[in-house]
Protein backbone atom coordinates (compact mmCIF):
# COMPACT_ATOMS: atom_id res chain seq x y z
CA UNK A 1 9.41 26.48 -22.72
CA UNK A 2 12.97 25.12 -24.05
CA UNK A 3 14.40 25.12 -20.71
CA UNK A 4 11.55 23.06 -19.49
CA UNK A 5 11.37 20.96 -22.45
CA UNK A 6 15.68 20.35 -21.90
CA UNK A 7 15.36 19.36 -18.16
CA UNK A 8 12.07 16.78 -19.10
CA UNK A 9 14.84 15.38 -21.57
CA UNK A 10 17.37 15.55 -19.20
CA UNK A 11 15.81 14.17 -16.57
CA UNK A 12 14.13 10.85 -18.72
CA UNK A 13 17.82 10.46 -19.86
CA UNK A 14 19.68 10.37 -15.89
CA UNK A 15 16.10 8.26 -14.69
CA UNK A 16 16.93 5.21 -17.53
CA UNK A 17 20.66 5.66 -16.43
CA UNK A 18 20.07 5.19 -12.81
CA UNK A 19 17.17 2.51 -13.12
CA UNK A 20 18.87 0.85 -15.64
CA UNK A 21 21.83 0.36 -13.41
CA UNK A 22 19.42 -1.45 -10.42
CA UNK A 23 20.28 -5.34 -9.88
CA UNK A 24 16.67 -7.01 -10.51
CA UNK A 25 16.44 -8.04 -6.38
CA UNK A 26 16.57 -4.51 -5.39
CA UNK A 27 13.94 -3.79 -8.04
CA UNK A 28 10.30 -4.02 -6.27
CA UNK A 29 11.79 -2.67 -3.26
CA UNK A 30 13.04 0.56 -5.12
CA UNK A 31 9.91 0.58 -6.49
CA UNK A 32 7.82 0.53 -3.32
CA UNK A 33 9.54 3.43 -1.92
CA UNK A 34 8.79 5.66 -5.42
CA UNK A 35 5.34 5.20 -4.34
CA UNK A 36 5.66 7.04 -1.56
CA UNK A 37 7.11 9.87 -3.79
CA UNK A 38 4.88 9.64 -6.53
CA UNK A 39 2.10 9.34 -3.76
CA UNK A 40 3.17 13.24 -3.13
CA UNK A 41 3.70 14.14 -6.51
CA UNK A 42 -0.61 12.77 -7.03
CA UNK A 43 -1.28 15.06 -3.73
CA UNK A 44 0.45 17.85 -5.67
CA UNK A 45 -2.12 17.67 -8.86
CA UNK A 46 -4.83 17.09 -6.74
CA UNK A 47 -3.94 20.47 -4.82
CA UNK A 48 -3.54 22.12 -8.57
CA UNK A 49 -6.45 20.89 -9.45
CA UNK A 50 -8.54 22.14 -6.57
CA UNK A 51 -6.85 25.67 -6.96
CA UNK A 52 -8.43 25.15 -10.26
CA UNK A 53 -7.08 25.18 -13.72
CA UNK A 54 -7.58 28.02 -16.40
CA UNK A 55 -8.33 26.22 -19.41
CA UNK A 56 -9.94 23.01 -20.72
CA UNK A 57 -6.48 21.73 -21.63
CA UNK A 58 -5.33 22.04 -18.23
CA UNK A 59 -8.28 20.37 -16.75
CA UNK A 60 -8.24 17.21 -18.72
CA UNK A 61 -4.25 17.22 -18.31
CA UNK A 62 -4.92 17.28 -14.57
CA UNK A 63 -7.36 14.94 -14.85
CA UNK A 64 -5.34 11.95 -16.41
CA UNK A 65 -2.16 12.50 -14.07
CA UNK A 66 -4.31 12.45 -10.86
CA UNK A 67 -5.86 8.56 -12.31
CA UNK A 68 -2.42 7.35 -13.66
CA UNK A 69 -0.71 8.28 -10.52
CA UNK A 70 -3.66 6.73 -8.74
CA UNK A 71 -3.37 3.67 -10.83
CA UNK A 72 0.09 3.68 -10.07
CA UNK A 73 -0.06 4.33 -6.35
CA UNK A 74 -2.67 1.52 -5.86
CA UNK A 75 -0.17 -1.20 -8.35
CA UNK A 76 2.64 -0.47 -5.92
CA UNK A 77 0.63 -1.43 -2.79
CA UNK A 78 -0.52 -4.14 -4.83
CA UNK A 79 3.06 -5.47 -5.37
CA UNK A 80 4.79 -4.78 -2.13
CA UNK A 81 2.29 -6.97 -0.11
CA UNK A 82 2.31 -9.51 -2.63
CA UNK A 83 6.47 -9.45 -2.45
CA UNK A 84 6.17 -9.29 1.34
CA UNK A 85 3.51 -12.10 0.94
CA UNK A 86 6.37 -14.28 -0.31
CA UNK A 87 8.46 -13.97 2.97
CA UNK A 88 5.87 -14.86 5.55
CA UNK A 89 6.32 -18.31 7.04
CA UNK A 90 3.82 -20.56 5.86
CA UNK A 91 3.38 -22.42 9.26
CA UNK A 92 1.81 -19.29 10.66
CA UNK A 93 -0.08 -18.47 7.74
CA UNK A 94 -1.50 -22.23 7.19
CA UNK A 95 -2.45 -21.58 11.53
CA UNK A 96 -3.81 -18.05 10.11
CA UNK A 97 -6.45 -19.16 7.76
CA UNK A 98 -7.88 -22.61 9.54
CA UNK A 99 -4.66 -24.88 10.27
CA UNK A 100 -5.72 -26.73 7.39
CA UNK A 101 -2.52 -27.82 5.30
């Protein structure tokens, strides 16, 4: 439990250092790409969670990581097409929705 406890410290302490140290342009695209990672790390509890848990605790534990990684997933998409949203040319996307200006 101590070694556990040491490397969630650990690990919180080298994640600030490293995000911390991430110019703000490179920011939403660093952040799309964690949601393909964290988009494992949901498929993960959901396969924990269908192996099924022992105790109540474990359950409701389960159950609030599988909806904020969902949450977060779903935010992420959310962003990236909004931030790729910004780069389309807005010739085409005026002749997208009706050529109406």
């Amino acid at each position: 439990m101590v070694q556990n406890l040491a490397v969630l410290v650990l690990a919180g302490f080298v994640g600030f250092a490293v995000i911390s140290k991430v110019p703000n342009t490179l920011h939403t695209p660093l952040m799309s790409g964690t949601n393909a990672i964290h988009g494992i790390v949901l498929l993960g509890g959901l396969v924990v969670a269908g192996l099924g848990a022992e105790t109540v605790l474990d359950k409701v534990l389960l159950v609030i990581a599988i909806a904020f990684g969902t949450i977060n997933v779903v935010g992420g998409f959310l962003v990236t097409d909004r931030m790729l949203g910004m780069f389309k040319n807005k010739t085409a996307k005026g002749e997208r929705d009706g050529g109406g200006r």
